[in-house]
PDB file of N, CA and C in Angstrom:
ATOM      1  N   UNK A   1       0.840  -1.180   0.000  1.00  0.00           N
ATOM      2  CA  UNK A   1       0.000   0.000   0.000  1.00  0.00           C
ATOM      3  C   UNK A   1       0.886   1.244   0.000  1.00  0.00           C
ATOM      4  N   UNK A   2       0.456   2.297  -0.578  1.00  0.00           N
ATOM      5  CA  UNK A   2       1.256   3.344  -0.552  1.00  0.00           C
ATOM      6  C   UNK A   2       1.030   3.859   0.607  1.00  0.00           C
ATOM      7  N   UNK A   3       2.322   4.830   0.758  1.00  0.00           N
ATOM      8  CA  UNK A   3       1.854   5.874   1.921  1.00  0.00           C
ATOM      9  C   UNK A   3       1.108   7.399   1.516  1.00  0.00           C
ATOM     10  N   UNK A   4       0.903   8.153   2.373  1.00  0.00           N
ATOM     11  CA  UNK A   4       0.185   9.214   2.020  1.00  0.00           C
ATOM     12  C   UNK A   4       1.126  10.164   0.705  1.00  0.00           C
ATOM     13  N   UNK A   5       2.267  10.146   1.359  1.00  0.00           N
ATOM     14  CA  UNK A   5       3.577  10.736   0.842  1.00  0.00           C
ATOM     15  C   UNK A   5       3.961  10.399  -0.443  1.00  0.00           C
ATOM     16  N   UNK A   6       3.977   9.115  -1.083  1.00  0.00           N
ATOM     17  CA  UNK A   6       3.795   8.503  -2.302  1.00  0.00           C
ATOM     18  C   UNK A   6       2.706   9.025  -2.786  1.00  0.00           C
ATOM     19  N   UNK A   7       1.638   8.520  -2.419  1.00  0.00           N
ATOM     20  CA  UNK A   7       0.078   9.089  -3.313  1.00  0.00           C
ATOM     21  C   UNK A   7       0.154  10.669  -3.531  1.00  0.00           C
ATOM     22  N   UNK A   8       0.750  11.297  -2.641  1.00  0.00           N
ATOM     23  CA  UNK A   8       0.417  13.092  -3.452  1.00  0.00           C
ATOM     24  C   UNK A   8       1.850  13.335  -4.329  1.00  0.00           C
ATOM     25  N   UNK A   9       2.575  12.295  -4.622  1.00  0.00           N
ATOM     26  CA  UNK A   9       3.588  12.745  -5.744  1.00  0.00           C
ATOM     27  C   UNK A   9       3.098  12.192  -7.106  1.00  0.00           C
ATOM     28  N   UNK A  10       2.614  10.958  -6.726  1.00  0.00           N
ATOM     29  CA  UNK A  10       1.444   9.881  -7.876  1.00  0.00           C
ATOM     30  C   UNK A  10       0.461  10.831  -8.150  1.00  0.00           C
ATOM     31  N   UNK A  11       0.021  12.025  -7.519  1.00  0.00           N
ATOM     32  CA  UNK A  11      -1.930  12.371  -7.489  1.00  0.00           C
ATOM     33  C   UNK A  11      -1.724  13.142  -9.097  1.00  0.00           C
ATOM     34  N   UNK A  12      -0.752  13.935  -9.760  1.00  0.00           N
ATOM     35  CA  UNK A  12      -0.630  14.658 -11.148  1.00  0.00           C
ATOM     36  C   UNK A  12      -0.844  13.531 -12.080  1.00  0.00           C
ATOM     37  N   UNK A  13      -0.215  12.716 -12.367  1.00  0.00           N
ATOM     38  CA  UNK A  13      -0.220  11.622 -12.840  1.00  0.00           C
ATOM     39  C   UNK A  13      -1.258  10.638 -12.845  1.00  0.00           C
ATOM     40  N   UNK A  14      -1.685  10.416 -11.817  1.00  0.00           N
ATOM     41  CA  UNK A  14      -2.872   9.924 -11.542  1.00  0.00           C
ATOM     42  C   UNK A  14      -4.119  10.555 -12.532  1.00  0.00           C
ATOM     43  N   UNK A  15      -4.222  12.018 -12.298  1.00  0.00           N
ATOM     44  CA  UNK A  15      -5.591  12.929 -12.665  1.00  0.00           C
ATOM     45  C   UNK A  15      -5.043  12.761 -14.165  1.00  0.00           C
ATOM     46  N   UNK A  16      -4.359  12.652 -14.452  1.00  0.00           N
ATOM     47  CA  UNK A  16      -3.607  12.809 -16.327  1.00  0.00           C
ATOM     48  C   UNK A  16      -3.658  11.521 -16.608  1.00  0.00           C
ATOM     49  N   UNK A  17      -3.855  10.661 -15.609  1.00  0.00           N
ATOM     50  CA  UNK A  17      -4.353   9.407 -16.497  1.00  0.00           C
ATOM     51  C   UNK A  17      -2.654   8.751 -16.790  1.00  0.00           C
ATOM     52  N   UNK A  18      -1.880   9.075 -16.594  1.00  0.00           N
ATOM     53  CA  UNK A  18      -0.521   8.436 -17.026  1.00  0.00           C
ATOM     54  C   UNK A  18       0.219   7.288 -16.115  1.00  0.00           C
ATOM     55  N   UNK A  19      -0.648   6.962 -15.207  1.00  0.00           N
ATOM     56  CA  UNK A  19       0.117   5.535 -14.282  1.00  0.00           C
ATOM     57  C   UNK A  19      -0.329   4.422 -14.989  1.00  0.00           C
ATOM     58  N   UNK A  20       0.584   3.226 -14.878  1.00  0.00           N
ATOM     59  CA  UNK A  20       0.184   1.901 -15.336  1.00  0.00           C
ATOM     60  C   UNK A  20      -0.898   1.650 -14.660  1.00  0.00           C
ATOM     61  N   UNK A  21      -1.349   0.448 -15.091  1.00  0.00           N
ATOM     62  CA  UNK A  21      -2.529   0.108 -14.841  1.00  0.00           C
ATOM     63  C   UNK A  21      -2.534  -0.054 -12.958  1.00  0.00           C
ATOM     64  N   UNK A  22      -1.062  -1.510 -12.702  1.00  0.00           N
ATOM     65  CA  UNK A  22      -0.631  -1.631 -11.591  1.00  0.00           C
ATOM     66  C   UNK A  22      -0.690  -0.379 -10.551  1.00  0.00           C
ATOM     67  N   UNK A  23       0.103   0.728 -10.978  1.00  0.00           N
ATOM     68  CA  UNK A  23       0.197   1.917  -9.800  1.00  0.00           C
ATOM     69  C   UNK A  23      -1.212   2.845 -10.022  1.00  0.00           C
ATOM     70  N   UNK A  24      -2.029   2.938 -10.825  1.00  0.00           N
ATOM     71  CA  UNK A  24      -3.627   3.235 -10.853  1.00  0.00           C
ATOM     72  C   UNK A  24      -4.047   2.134  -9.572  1.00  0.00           C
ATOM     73  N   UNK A  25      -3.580   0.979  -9.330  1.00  0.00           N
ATOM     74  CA  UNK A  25      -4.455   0.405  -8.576  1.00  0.00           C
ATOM     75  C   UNK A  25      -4.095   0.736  -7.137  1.00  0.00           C
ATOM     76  N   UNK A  26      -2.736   0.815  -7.024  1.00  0.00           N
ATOM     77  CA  UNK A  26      -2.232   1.072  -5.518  1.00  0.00           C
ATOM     78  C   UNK A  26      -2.478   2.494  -5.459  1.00  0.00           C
ATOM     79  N   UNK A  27      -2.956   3.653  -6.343  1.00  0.00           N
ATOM     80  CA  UNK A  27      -3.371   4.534  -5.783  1.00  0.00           C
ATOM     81  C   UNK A  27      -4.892   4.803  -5.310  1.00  0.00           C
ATOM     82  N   UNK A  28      -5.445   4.077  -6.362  1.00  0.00           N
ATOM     83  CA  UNK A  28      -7.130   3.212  -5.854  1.00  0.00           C
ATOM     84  C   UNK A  28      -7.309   2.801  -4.454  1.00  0.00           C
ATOM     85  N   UNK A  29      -6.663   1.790  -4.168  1.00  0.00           N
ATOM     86  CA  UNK A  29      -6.526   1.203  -2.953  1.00  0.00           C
ATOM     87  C   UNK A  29      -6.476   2.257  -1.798  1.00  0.00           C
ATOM     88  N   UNK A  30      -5.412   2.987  -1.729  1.00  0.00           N
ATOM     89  CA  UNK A  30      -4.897   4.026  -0.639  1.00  0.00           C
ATOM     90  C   UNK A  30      -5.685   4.868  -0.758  1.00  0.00           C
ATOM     91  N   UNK A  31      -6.361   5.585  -1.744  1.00  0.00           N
ATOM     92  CA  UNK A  31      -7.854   6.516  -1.473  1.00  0.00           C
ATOM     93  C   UNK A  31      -8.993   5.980  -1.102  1.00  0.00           C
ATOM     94  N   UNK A  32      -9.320   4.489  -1.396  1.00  0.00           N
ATOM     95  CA  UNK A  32     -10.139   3.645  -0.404  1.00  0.00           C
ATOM     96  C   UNK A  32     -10.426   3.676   0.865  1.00  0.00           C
ATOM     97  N   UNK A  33      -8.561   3.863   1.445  1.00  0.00           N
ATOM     98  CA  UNK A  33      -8.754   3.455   3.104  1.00  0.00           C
ATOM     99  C   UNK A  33      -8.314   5.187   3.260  1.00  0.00           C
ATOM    100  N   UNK A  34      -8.114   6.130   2.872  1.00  0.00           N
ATOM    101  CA  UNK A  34      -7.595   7.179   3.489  1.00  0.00           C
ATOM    102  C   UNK A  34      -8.082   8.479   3.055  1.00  0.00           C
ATOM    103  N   UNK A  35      -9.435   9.103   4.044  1.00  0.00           N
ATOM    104  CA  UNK A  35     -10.269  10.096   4.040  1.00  0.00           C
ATOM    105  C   UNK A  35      -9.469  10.907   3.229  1.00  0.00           C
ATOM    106  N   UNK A  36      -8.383  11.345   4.144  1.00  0.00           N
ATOM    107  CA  UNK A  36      -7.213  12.919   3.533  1.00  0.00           C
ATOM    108  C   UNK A  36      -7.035  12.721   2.655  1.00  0.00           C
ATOM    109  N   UNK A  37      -6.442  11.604   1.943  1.00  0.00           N
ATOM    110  CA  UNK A  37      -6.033  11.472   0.382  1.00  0.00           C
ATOM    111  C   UNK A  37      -7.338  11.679  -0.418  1.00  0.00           C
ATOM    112  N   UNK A  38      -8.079  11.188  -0.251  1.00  0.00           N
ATOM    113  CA  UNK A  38      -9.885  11.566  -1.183  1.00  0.00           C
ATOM    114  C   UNK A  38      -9.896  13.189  -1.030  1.00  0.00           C
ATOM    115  N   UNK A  39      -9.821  13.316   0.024  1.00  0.00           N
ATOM    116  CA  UNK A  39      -9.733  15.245  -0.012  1.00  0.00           C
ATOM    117  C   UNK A  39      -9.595  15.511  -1.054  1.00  0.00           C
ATOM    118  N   UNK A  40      -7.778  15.521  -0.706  1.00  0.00           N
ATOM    119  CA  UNK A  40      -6.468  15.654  -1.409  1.00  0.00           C
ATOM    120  C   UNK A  40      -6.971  15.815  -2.863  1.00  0.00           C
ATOM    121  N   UNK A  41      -7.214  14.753  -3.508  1.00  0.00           N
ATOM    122  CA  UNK A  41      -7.843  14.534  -4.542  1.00  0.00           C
ATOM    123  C   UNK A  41      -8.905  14.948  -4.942  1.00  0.00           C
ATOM    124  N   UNK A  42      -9.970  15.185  -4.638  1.00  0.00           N
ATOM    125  CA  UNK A  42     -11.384  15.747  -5.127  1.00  0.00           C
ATOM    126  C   UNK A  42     -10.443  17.380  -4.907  1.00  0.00           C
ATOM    127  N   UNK A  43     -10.136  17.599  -4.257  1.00  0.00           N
ATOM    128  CA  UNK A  43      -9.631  19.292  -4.255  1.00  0.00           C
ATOM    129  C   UNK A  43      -8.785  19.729  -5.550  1.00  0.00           C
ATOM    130  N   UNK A  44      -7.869  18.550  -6.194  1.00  0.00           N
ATOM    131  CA  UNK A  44      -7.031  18.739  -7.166  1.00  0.00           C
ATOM    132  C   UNK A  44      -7.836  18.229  -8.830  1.00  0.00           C
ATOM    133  N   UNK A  45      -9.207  17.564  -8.316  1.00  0.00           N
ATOM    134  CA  UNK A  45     -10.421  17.522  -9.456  1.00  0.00           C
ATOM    135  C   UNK A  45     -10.805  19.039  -9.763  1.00  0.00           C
ATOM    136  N   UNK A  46     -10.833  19.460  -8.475  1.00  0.00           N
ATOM    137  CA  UNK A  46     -12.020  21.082  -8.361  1.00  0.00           C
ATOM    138  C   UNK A  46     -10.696  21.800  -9.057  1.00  0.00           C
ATOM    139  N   UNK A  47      -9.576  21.513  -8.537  1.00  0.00           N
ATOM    140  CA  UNK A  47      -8.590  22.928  -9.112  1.00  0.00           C
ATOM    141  C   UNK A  47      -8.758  22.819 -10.382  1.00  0.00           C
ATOM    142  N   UNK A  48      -8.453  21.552 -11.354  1.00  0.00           N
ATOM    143  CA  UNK A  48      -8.431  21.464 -12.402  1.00  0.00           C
ATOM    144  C   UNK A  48      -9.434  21.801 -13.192  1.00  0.00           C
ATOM    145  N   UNK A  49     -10.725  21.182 -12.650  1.00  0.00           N
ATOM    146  CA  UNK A  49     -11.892  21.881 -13.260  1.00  0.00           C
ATOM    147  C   UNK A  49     -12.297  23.409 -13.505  1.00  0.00           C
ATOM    148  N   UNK A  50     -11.763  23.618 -12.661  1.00  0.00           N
ATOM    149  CA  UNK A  50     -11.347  25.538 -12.141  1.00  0.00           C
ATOM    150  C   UNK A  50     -10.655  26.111 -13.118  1.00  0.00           C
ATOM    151  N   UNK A  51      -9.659  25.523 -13.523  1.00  0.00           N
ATOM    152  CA  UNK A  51      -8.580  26.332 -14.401  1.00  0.00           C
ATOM    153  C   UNK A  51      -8.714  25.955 -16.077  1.00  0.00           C
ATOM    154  N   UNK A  52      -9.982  24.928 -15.790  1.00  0.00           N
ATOM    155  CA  UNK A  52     -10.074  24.710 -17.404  1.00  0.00           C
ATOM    156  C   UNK A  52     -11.248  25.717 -17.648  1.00  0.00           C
ATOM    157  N   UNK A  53     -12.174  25.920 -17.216  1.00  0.00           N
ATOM    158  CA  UNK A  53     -12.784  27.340 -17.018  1.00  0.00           C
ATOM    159  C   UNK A  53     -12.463  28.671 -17.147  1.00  0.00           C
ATOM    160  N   UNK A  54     -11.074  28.901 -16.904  1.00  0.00           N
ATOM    161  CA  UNK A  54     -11.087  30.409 -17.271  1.00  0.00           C
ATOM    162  C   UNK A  54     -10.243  30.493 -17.940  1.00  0.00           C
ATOM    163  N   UNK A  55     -10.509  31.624 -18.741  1.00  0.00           N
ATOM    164  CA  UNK A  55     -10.331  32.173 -19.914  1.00  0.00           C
ATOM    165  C   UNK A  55      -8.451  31.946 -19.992  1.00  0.00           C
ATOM    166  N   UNK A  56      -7.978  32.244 -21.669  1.00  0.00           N
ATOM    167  CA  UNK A  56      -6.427  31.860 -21.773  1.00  0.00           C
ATOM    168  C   UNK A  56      -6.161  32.916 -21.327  1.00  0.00           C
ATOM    169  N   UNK A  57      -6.632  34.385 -21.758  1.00  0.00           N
ATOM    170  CA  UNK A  57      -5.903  35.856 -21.927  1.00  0.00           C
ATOM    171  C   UNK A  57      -6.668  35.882 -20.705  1.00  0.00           C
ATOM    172  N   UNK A  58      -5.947  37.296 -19.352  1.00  0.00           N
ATOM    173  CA  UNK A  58      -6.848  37.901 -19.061  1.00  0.00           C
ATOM    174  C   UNK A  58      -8.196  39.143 -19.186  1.00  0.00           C
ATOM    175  N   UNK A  59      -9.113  39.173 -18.838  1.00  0.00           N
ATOM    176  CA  UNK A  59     -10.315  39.880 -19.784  1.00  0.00           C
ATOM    177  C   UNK A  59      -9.742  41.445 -19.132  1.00  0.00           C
ATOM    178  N   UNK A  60      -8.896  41.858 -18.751  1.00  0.00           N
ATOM    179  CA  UNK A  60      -8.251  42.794 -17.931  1.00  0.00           C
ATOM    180  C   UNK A  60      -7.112  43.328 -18.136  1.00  0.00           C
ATOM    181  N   UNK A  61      -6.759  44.784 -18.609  1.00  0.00           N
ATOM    182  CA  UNK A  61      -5.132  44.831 -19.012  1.00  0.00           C
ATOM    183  C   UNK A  61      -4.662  44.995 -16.948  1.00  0.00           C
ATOM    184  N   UNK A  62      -3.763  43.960 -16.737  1.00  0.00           N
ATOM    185  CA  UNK A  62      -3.220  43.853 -15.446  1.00  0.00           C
ATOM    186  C   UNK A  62      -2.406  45.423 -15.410  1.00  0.00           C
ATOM    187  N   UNK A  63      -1.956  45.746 -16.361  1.00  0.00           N
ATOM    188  CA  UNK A  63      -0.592  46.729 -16.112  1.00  0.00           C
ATOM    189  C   UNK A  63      -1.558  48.616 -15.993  1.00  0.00           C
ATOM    190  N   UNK A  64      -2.110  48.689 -17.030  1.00  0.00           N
ATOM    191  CA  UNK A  64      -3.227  49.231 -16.565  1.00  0.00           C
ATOM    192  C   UNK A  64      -4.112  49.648 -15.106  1.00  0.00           C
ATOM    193  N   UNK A  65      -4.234  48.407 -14.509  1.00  0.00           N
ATOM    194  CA  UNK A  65      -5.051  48.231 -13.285  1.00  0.00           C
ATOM    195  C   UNK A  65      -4.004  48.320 -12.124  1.00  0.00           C
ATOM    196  N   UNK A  66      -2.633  48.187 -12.355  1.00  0.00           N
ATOM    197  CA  UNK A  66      -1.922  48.366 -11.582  1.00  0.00           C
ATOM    198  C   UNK A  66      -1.142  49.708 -11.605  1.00  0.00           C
ATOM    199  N   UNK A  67      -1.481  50.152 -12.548  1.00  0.00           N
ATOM    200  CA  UNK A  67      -1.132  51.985 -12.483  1.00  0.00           C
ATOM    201  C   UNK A  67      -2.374  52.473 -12.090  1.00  0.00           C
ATOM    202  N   UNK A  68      -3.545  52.291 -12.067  1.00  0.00           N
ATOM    203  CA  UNK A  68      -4.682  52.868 -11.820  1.00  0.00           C
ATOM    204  C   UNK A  68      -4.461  52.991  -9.995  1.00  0.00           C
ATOM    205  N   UNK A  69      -4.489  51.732  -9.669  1.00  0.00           N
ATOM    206  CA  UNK A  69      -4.080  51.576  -8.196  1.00  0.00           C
ATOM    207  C   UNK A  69      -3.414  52.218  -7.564  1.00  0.00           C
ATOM    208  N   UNK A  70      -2.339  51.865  -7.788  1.00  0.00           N
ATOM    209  CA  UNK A  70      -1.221  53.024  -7.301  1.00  0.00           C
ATOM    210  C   UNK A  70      -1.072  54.582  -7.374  1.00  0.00           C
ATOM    211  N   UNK A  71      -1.966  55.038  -8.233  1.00  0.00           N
ATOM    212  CA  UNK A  71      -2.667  56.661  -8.380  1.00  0.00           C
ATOM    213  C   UNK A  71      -3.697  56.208  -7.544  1.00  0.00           C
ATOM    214  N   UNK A  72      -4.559  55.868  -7.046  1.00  0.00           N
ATOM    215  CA  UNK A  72      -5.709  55.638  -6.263  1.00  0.00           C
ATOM    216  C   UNK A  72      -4.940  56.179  -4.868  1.00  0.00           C
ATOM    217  N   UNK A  73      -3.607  55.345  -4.613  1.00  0.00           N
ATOM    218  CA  UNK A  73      -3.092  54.499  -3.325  1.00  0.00           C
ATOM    219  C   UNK A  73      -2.609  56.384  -3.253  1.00  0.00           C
ATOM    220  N   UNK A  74      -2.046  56.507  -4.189  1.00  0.00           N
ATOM    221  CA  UNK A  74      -1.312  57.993  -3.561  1.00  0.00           C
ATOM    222  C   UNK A  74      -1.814  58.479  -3.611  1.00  0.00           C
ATOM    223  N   UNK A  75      -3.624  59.346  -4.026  1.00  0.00           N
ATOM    224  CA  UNK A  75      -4.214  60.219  -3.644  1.00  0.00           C
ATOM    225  C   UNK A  75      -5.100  59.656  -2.335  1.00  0.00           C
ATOM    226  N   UNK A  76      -5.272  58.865  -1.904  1.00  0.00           N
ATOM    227  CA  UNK A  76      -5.878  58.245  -0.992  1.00  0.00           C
ATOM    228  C   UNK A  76      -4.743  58.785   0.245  1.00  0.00           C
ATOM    229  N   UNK A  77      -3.609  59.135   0.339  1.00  0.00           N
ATOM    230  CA  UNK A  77      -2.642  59.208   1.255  1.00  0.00           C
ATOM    231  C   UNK A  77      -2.123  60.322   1.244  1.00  0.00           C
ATOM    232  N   UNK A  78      -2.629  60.904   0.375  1.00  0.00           N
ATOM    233  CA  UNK A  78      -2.424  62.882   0.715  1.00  0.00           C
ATOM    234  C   UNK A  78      -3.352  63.030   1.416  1.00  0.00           C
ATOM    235  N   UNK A  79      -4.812  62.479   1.341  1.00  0.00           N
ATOM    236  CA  UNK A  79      -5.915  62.959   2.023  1.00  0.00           C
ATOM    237  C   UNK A  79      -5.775  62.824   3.461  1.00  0.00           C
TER     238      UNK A  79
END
């Protein structure tokens, strides 16, 4: 059986589908008996699902919004 420590270096690999059949099973097994690792895992389902969701570009010029700010930040601090 793996340990916890094994399974979250296996868990990328795992979600990508790239373990043999064999180490698919010993990571099967060890999310069977071990609550944290199912976490572990459904949390790194949600991230992924998360990041296939948003957009490639941001809908936002960042550099823009970060000069806007910083004129905000210094008239905010004369006042």
């Amino acid at each position: 059986m793996l340990t916890c420590k094994e399974h979250v270096a296996r868990s990328s690999d795992y979600l990508d589908g790239q373990l043999s059949f064999h180490e698919r099973l010993l990571v099967r097994h060890h999310l069977m008996c071990c609550p944290n690792c199912r976490r572990f895992i459904n949390q790194m389902r949600l991230m992924q699902a998360t990041l296939r969701q948003m957009p490639d570009t941001p809908a936002i010029d960042v550099q823009a919004l970060a000069g806007q700010l910083a004129a905000e930040y210094k008239q905010a601090d004369k006042i």
